[in-house]
Protein backbone atom coordinates (compact mmCIF):
# COMPACT_ATOMS: atom_id res chain seq x y z
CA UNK A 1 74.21 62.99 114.86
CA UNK A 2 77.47 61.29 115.50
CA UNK A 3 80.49 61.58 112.50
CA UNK A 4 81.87 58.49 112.15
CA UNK A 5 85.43 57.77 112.86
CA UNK A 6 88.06 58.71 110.27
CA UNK A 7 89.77 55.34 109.42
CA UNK A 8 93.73 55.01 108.68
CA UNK A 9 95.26 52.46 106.13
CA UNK A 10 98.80 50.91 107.10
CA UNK A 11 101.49 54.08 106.65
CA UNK A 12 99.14 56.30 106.47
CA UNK A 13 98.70 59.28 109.57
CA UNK A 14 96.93 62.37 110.32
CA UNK A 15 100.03 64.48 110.77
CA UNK A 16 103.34 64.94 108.83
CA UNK A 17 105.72 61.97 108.60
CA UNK A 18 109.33 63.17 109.54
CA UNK A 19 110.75 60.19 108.41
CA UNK A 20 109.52 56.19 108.00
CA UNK A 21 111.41 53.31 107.56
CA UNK A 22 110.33 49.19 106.73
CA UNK A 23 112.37 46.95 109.33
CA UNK A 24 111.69 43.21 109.22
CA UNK A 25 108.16 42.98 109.61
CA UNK A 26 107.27 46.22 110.78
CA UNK A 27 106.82 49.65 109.66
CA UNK A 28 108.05 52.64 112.14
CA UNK A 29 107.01 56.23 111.45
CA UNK A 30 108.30 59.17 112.97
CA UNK A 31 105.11 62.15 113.16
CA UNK A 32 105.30 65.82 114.05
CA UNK A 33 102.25 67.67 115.86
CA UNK A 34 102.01 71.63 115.40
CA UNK A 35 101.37 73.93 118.01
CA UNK A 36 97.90 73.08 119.85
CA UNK A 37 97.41 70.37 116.98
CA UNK A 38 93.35 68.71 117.65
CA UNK A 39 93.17 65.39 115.38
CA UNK A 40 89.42 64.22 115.30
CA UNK A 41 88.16 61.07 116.61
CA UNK A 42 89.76 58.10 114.38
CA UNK A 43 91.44 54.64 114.24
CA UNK A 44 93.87 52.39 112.81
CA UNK A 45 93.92 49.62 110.79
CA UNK A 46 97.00 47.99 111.97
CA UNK A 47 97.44 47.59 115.98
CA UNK A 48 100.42 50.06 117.23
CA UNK A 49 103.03 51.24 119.58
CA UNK A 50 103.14 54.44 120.06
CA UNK A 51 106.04 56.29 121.97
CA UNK A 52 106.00 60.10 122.76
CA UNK A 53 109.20 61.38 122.27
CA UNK A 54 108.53 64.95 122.88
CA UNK A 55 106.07 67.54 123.72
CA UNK A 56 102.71 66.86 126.54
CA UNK A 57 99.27 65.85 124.80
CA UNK A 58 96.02 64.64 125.72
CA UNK A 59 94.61 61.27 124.43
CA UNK A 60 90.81 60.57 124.72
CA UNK A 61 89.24 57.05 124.24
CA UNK A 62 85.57 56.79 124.50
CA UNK A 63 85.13 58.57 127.91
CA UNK A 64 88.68 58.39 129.11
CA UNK A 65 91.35 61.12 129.09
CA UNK A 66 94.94 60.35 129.50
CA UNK A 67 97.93 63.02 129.76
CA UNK A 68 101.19 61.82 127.57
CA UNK A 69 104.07 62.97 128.19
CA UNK A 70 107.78 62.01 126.86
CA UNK A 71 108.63 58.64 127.23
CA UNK A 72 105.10 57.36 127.62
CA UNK A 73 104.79 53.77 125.55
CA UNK A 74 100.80 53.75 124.27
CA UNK A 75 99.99 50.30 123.56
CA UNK A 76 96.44 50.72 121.09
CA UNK A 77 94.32 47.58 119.20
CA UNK A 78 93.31 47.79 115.81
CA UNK A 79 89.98 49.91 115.21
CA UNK A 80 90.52 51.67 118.75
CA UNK A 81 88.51 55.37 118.07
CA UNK A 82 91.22 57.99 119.81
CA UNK A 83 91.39 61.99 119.58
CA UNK A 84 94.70 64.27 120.34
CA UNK A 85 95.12 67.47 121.60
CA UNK A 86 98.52 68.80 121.81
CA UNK A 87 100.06 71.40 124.09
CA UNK A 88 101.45 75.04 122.37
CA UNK A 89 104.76 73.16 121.89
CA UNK A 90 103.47 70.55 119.82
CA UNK A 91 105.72 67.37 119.48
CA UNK A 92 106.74 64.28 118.17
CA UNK A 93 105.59 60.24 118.72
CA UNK A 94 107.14 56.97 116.97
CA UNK A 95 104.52 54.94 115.65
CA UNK A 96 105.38 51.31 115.43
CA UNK A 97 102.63 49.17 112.94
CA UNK A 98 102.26 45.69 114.06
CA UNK A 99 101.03 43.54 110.60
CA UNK A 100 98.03 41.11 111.18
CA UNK A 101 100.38 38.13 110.03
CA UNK A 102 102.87 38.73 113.05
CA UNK A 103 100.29 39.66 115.57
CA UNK A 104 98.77 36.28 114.81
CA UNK A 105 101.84 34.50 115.37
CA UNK A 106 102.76 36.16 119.19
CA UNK A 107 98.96 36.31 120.29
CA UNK A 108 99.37 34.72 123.63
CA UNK A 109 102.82 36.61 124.37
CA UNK A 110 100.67 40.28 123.87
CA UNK A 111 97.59 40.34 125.53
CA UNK A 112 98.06 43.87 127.00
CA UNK A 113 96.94 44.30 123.01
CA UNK A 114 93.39 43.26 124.12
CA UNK A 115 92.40 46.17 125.59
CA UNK A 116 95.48 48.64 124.75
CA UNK A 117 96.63 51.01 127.47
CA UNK A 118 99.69 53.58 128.56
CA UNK A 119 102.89 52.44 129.94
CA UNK A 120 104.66 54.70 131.93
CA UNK A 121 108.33 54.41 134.02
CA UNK A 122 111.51 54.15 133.12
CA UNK A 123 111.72 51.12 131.13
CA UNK A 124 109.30 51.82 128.60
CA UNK A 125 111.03 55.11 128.13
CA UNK A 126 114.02 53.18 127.47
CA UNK A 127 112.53 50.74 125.03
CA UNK A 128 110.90 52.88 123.16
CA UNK A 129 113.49 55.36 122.53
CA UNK A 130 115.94 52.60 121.66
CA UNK A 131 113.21 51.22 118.79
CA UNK A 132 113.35 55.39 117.79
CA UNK A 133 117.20 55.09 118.04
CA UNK A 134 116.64 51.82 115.07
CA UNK A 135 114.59 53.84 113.42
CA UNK A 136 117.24 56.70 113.15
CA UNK A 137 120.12 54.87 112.95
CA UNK A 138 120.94 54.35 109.25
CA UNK A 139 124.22 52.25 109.88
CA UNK A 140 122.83 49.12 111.56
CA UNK A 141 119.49 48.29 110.59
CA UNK A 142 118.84 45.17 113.12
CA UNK A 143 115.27 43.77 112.85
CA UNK A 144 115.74 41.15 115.54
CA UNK A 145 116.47 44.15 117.78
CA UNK A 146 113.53 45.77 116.34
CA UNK A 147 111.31 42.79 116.92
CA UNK A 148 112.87 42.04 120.53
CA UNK A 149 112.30 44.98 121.65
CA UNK A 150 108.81 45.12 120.87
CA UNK A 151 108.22 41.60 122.78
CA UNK A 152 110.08 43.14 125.32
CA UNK A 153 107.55 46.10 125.64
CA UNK A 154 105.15 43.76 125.65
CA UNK A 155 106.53 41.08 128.59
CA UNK A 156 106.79 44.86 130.51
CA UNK A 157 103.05 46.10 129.92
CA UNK A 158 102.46 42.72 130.93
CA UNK A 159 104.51 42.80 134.43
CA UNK A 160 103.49 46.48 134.99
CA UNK A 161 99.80 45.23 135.30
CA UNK A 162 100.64 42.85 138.04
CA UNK A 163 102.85 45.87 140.05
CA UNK A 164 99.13 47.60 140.69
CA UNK A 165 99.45 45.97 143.94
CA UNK A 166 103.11 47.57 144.77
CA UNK A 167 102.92 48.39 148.85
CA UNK A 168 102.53 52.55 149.41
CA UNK A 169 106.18 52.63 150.55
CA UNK A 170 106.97 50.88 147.54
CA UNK A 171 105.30 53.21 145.28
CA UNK A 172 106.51 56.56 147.20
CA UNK A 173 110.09 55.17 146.70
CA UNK A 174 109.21 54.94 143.02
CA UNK A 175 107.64 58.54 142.63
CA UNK A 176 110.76 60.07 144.44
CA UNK A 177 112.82 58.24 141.60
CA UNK A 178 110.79 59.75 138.77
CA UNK A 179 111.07 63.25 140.65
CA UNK A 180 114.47 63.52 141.34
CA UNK A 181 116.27 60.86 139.09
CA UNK A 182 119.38 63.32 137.82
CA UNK A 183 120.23 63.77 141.71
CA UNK A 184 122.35 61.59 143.26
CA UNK A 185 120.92 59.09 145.85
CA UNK A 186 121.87 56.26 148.12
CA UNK A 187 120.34 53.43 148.77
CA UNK A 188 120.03 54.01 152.63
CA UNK A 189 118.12 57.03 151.42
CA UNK A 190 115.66 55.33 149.41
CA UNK A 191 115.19 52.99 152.29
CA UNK A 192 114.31 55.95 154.70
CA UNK A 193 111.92 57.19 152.78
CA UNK A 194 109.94 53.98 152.79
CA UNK A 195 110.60 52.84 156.16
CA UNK A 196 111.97 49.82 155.47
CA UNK A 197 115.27 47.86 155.47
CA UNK A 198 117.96 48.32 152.28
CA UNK A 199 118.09 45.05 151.35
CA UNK A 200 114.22 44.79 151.89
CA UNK A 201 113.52 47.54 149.74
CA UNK A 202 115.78 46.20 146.66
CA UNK A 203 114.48 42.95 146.66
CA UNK A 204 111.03 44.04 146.60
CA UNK A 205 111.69 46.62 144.22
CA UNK A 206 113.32 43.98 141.98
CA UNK A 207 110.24 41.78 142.62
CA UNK A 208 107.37 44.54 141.44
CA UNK A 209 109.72 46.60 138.50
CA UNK A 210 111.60 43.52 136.85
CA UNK A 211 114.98 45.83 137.87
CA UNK A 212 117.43 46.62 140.19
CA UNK A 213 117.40 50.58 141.97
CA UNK A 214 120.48 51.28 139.94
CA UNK A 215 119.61 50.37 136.88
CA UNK A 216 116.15 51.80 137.11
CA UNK A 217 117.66 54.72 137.72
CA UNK A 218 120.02 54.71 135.22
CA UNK A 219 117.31 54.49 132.31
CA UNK A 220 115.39 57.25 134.31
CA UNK A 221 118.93 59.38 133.53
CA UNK A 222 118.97 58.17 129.57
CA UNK A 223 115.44 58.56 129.22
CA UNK A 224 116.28 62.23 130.79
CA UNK A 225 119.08 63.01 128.49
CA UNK A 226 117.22 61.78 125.38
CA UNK A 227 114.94 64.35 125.80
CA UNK A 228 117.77 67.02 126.57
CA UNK A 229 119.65 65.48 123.27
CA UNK A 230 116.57 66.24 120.99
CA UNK A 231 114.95 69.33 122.75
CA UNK A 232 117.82 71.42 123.02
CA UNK A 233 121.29 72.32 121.87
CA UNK A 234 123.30 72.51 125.03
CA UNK A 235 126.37 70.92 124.79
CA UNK A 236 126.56 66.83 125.15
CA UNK A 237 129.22 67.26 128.43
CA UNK A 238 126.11 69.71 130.04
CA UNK A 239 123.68 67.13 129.08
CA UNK A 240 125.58 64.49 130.50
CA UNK A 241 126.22 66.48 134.30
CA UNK A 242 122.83 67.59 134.30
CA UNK A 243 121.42 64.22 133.61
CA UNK A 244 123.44 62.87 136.85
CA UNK A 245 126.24 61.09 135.06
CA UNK A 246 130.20 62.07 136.63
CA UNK A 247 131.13 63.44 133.02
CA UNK A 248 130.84 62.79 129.47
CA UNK A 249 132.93 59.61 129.20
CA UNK A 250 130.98 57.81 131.59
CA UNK A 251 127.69 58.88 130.08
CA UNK A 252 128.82 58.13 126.57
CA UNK A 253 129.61 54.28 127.97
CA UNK A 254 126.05 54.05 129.54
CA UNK A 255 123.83 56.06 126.60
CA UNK A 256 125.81 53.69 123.89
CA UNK A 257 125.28 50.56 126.04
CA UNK A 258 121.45 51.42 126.47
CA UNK A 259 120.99 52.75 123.12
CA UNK A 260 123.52 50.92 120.77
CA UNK A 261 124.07 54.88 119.56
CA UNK A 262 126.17 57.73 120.54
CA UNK A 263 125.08 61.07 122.10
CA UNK A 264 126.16 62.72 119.42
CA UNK A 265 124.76 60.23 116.49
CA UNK A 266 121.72 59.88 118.15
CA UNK A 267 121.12 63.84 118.15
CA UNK A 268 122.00 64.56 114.87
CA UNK A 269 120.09 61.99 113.66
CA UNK A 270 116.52 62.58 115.41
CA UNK A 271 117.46 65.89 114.40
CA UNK A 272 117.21 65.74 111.15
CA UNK A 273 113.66 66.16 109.00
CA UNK A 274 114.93 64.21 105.95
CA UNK A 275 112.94 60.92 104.90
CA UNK A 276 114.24 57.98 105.27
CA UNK A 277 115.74 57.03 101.57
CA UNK A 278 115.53 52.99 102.51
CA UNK A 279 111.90 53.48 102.85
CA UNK A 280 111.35 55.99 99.85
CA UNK A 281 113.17 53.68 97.60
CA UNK A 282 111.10 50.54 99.15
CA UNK A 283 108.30 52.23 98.49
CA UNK A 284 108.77 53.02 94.81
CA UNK A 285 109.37 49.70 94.36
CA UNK A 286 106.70 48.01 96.06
């Protein structure tokens, strides 16, 4: 006989909560796996976003398994049944609550929400750790950023659904990206690769990934160094050469730009274990 689902009010998750904070209309959690952590089949109330920050896990819905991996954007629908099985490592996902009142109200500008799904490339990584970065960032609290950059996750899931029908050259281009993004490439590379002409390739690239080469692979980089920022302790002018930046001025000027954050802030403070006291207090007075 078949359990039925475990079912999870608003703020509340199967794992510990490393820190939580209320921003406008939404609610975004921060949750730490253990080591080969299994959660059983259950659901949500509220509709999510979920981003993995770090560590691999598998996600299983109905009779599909997906691998996760950092910087994936999970896009799920209230009530979806979903199990997770993390790797030895364990790791950490932002979970982003999206309130019945507001999903109501942006409907027709979400329908990747109809079916949920997983989001994978470099701009999702970038979004996602940016609504992390507002999460962590107790100096600026912006919930219009908050709030555009969930639409804008949304107007991406959206265009990443119509680049299934990228050319093979198009999508070999891509993959070598992902592979290699901290080494240093030319465009004339890129184009040999596919077999096509520069400017060909970067207008058709533009056309099927809503951005140019460059800055694709400049959130590849961030994305990269994010990871490096939280997972390790190297020093920020290591993580900056070995994410592909020429030192640690210029990378400062691109991770702030991309991430309204420092290196440094943005370590220390997805770093740190303490609650957020914002959301404590707002929760003892609720």
């Amino acid at each position: 006989m078949q359990m039925a689902a475990l079912r999870y009010s608003p703020n509340c998750f199967p794992a510990p909560v490393v820190r939580t904070r209320a921003i406008g209309d939404f609610v975004l959690s921060e949750t730490r796996y253990g080591s080969d952590a299994a959660l059983p089949t259950h659901v949500h109330e509220y509709a999510c976003l979920i981003v993995a920050l770090s560590g691999d896990f598998e996600e299983r819905c109905g009779s599909i398994t997906r691998a996760i991996e950092p910087g994936t954007v999970i896009v799920r629908s209230e009530d979806e049944p979903h199990s997770d099985r993390f790797n030895r490592d364990g790791g950490r996902c932002l979970n982003v609550e999206l309130p019945p009142q507001w999903l109501a109200s942006v409907r027709e500008l979400a329908p990747p929400l109809d079916g949920g799904g997983v989001y994978r490339g470099a701009a999702f990584a970038i979004a996602g750790r940016r609504l992390h970065a507002e999460l962590v960032n107790t100096d600026d609290v912006s919930p219009l950023a908050v709030e555009s950059l969930i639409l804008g996750l949304f107007a991406d899931a959206a265009r990443d659904s119509k680049s299934a029908g990228a050319p093979p050259w198009l999508v070999r281009v891509r993959e070598r990206m992902h592979d290699n993004a901290t080494e240093r490439v030319t465009l004339d590379a890129l184009a040999e690769i596919a077999g096509v002409h520069p400017v060909h390739l970067a207008t058709t690239f533009r056309r099927y990934y809503g951005a140019t080469i460059a800055s694709y692979l400049r959130q590849l980089r961030i994305d990269f160094a994010c990871r490096e920022l939280i997972g390790g302790d190297a020093p920020i002018a290591d993580v900056a050469l070995a994410a592909g930046f020429a030192d640690q001025s210029h990378f400062g000027r691109v991770f702030k730009r991309a991430m309204r954050t420092t290196p440094a802030a943005y370590r220390a403070a997805a770093c740190s274990s303490a609650l957020s006291t914002f959301y404590l207090r707002a929760r003892s007075e609720a």
